[in-house]
C-alpha atoms as a PDB file:
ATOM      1  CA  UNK A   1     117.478 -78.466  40.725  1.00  0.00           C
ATOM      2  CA  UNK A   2     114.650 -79.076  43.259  1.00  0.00           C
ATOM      3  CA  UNK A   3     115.322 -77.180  46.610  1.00  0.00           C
ATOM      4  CA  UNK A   4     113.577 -76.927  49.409  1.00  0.00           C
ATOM      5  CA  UNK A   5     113.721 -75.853  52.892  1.00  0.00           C
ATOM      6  CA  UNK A   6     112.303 -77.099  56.311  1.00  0.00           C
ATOM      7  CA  UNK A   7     113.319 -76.751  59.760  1.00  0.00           C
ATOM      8  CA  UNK A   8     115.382 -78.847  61.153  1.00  0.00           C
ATOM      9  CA  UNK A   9     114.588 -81.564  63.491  1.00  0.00           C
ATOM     10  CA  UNK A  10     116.695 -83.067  65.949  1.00  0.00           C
ATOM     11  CA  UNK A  11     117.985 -86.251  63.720  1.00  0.00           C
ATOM     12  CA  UNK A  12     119.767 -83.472  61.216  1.00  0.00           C
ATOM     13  CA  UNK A  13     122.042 -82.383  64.117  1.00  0.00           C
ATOM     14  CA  UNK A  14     124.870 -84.514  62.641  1.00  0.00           C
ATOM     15  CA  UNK A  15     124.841 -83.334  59.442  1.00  0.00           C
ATOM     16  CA  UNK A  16     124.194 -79.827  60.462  1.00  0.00           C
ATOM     17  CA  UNK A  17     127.212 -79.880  62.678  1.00  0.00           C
ATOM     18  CA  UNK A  18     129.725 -81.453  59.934  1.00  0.00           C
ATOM     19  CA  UNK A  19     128.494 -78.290  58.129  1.00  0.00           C
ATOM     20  CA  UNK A  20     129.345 -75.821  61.007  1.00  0.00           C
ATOM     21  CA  UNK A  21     132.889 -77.531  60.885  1.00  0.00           C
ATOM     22  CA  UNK A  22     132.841 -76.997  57.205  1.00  0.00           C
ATOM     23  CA  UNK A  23     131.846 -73.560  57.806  1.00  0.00           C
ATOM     24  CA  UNK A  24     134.845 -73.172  60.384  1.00  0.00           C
ATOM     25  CA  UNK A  25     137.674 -74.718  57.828  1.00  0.00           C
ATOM     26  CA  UNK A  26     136.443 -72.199  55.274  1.00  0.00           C
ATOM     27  CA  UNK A  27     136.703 -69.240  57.223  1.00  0.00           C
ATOM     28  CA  UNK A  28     139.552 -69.843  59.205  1.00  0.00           C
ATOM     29  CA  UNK A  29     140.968 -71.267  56.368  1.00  0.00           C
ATOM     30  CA  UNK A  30     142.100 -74.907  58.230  1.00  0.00           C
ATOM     31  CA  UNK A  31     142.852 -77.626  56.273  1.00  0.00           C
ATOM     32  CA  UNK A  32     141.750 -80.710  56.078  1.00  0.00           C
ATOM     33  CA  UNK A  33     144.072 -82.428  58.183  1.00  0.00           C
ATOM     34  CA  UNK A  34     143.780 -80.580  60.773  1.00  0.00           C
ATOM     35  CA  UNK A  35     140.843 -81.568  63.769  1.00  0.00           C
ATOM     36  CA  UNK A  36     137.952 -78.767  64.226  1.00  0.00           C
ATOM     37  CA  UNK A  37     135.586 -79.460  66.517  1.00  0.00           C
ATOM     38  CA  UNK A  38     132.066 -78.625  65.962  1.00  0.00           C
ATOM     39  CA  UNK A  39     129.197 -78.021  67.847  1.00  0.00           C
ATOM     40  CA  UNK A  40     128.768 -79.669  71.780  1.00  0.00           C
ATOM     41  CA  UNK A  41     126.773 -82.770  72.255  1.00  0.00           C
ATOM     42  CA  UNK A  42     123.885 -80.840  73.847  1.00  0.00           C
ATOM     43  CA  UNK A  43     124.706 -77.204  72.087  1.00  0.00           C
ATOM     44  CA  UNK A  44     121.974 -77.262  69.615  1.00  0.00           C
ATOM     45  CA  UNK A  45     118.938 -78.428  72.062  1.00  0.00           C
ATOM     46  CA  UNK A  46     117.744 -75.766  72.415  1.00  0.00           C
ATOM     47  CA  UNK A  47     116.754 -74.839  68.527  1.00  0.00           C
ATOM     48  CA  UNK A  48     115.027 -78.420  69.427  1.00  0.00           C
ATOM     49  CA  UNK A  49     112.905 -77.404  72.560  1.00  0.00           C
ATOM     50  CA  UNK A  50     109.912 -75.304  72.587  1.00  0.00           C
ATOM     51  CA  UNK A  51     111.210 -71.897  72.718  1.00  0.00           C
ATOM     52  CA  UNK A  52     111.969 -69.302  70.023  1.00  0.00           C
ATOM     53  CA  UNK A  53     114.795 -70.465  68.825  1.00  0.00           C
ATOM     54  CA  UNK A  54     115.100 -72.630  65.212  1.00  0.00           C
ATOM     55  CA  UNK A  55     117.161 -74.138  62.360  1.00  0.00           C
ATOM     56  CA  UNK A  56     116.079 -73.704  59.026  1.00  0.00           C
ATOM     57  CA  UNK A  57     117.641 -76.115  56.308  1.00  0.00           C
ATOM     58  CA  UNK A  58     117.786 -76.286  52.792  1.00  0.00           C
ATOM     59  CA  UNK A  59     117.601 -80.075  50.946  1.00  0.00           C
ATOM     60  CA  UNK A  60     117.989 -81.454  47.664  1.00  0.00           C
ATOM     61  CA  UNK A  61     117.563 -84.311  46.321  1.00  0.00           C
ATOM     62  CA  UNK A  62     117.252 -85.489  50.817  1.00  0.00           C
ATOM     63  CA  UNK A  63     120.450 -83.720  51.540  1.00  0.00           C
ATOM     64  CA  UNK A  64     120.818 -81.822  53.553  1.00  0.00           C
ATOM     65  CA  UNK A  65     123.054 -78.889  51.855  1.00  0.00           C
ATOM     66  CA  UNK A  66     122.702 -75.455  54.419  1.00  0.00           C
ATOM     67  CA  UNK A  67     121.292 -74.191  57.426  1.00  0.00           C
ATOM     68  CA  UNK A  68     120.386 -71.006  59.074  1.00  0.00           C
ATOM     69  CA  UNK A  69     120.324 -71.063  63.246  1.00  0.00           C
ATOM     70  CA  UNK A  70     118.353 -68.291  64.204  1.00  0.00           C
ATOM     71  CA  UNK A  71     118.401 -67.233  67.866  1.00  0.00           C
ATOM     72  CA  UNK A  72     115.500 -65.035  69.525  1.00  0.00           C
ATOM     73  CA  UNK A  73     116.981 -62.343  72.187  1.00  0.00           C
ATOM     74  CA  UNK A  74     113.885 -60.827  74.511  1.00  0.00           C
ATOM     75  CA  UNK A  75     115.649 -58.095  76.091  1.00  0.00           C
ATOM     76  CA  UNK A  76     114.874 -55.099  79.006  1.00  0.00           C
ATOM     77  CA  UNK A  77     115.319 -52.648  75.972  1.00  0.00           C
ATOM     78  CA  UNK A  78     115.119 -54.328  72.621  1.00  0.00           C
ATOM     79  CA  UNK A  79     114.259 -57.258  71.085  1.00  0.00           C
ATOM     80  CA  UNK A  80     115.823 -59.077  68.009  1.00  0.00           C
ATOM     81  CA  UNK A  81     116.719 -61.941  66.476  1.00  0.00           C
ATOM     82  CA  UNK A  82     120.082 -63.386  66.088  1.00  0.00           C
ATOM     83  CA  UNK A  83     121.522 -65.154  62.999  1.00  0.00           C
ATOM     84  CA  UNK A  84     123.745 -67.255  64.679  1.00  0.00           C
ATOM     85  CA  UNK A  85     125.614 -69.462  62.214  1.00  0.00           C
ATOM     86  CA  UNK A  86     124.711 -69.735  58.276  1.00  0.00           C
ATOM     87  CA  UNK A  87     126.093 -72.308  56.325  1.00  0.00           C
ATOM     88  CA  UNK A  88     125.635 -73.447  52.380  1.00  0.00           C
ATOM     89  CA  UNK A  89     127.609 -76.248  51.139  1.00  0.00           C
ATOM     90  CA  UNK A  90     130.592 -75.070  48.698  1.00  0.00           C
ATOM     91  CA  UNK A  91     128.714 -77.066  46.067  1.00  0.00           C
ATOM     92  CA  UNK A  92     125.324 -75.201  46.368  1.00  0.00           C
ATOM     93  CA  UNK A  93     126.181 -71.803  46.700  1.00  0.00           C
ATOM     94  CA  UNK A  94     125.347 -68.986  44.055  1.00  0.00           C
ATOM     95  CA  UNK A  95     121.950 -70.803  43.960  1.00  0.00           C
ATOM     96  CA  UNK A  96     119.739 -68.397  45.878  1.00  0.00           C
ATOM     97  CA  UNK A  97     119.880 -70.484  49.004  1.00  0.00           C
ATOM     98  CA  UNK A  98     121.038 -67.394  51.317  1.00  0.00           C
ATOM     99  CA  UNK A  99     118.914 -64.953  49.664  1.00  0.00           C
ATOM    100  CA  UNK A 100     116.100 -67.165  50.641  1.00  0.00           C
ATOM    101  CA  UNK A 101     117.343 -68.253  54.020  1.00  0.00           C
ATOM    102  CA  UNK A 102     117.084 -64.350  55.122  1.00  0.00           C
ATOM    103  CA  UNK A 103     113.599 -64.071  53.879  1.00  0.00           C
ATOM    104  CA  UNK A 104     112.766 -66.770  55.871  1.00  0.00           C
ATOM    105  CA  UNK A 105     114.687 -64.756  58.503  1.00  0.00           C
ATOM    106  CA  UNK A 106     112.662 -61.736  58.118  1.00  0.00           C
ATOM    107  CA  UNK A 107     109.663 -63.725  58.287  1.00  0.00           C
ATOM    108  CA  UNK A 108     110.434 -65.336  61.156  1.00  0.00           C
ATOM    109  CA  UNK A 109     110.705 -62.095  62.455  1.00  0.00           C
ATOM    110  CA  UNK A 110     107.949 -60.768  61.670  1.00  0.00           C
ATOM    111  CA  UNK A 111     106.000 -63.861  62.857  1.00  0.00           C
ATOM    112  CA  UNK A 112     107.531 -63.238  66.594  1.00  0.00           C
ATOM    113  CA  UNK A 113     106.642 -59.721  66.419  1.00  0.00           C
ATOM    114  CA  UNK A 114     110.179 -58.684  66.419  1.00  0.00           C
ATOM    115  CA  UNK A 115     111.476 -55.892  63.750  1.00  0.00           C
ATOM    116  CA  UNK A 116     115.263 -56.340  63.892  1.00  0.00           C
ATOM    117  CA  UNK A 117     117.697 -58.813  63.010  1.00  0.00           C
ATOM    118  CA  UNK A 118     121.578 -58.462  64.184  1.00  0.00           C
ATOM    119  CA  UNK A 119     124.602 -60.840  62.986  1.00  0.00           C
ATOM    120  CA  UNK A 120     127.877 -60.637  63.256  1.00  0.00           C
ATOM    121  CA  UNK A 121     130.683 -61.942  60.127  1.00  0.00           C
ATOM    122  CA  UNK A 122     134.191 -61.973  59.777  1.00  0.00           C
ATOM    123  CA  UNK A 123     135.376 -59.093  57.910  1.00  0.00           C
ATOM    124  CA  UNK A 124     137.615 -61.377  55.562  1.00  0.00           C
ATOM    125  CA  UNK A 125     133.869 -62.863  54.764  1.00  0.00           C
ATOM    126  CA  UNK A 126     133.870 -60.496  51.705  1.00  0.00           C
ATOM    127  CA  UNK A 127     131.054 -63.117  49.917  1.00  0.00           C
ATOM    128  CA  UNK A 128     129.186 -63.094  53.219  1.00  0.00           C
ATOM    129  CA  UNK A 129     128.982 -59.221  53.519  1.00  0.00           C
ATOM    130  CA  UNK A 130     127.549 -58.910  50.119  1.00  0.00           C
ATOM    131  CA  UNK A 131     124.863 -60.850  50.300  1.00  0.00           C
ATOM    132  CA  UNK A 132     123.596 -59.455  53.821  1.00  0.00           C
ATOM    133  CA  UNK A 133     124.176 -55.710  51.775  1.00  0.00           C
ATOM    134  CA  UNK A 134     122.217 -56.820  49.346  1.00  0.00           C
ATOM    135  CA  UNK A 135     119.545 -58.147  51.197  1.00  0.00           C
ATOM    136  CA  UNK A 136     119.089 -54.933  53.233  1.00  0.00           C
ATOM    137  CA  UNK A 137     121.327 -55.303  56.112  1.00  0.00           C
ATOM    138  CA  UNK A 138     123.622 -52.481  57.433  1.00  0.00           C
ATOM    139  CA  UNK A 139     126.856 -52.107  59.427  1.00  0.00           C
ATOM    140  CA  UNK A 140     125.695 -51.522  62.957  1.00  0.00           C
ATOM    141  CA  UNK A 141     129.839 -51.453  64.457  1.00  0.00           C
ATOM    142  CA  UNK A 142     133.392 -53.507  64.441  1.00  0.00           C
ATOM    143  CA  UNK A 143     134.262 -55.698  66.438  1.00  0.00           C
ATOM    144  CA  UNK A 144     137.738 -56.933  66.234  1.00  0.00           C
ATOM    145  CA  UNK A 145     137.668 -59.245  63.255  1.00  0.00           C
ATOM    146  CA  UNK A 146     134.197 -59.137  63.289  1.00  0.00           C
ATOM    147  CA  UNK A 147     131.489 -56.710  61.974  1.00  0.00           C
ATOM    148  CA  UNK A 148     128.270 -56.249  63.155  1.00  0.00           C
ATOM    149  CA  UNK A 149     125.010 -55.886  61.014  1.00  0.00           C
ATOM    150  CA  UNK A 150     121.546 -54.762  61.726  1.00  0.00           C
ATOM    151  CA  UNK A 151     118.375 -54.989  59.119  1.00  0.00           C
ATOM    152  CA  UNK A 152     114.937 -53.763  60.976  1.00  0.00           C
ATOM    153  CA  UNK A 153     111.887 -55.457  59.324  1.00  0.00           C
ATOM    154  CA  UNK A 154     108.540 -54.130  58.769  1.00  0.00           C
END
């Protein structure tokens, strides 16, 4: 299997959004039947403008099967980068496609000038918290459902 990764343009907002909604049945566990809304018409602009902010996807065979939002937080004190939602399609996971999304992550990183990275996932996210453990990431604090993690990059 042939995969490959990009950033996304502005035509993949469709497909990336029917995977944030994919992303929101799995870890709130909804079913089907029920209606989850996904992103707001105009929410993901702004990985789309000129600024600092970006989607990375991964594609195979011109599908569009993950993607990695990746917002970049200038402030008074620190800076960072934010992994804002990650998603790989049920079908393509245990294929490296994280792992490789958070080197791109680090990279990104480093190409900004910026040595940390913070995200947040639910704790029930036990598959989610290993692979940011493995890859280097730490717990940083709780909060309510949600833990925080930190990874600084050299």
């Amino acid at each position: 299997m042939n995969i490959k990764y990009r950033v996304a343009v502005h035509e993949d907002k469709e497909i990336i959004n029917n995977l944030f909604i994919e992303m929101l049945r799995s870890i709130y566990k909804i079913p089907e039947k029920e209606k989850v809304s996904g992103y707001g018409d105009e929410y993901m602009d702004k990985y789309f403008e000129d600024n600092n902010n970006i989607i990375y996807v991964s594609v195979v065979d011109d599908i569009i099967v993950g993607y990695l939002s990746i917002n970049a937080h200038y402030e008074y004190e620190e800076n960072f980068i934010y992994l804002d939602d990650f998603c790989v399609h049920e079908t393509f996971r245990n294929l490296g496609i994280g792992k490789h999304f958070l080197k791109m992550a680090d990279e990104y990183s480093n190409t900004l000038g910026i040595n940390k990275i913070i995200l947040h996932v639910e704790i029930e996210n036990k598959r989610a918290i290993k692979l940011y453990e493995s890859n280097g990431f730490i717990v940083d604090s709780f909060d309510d459902s949600r833990i925080k993690f930190a990874k600084t990059v050299r």
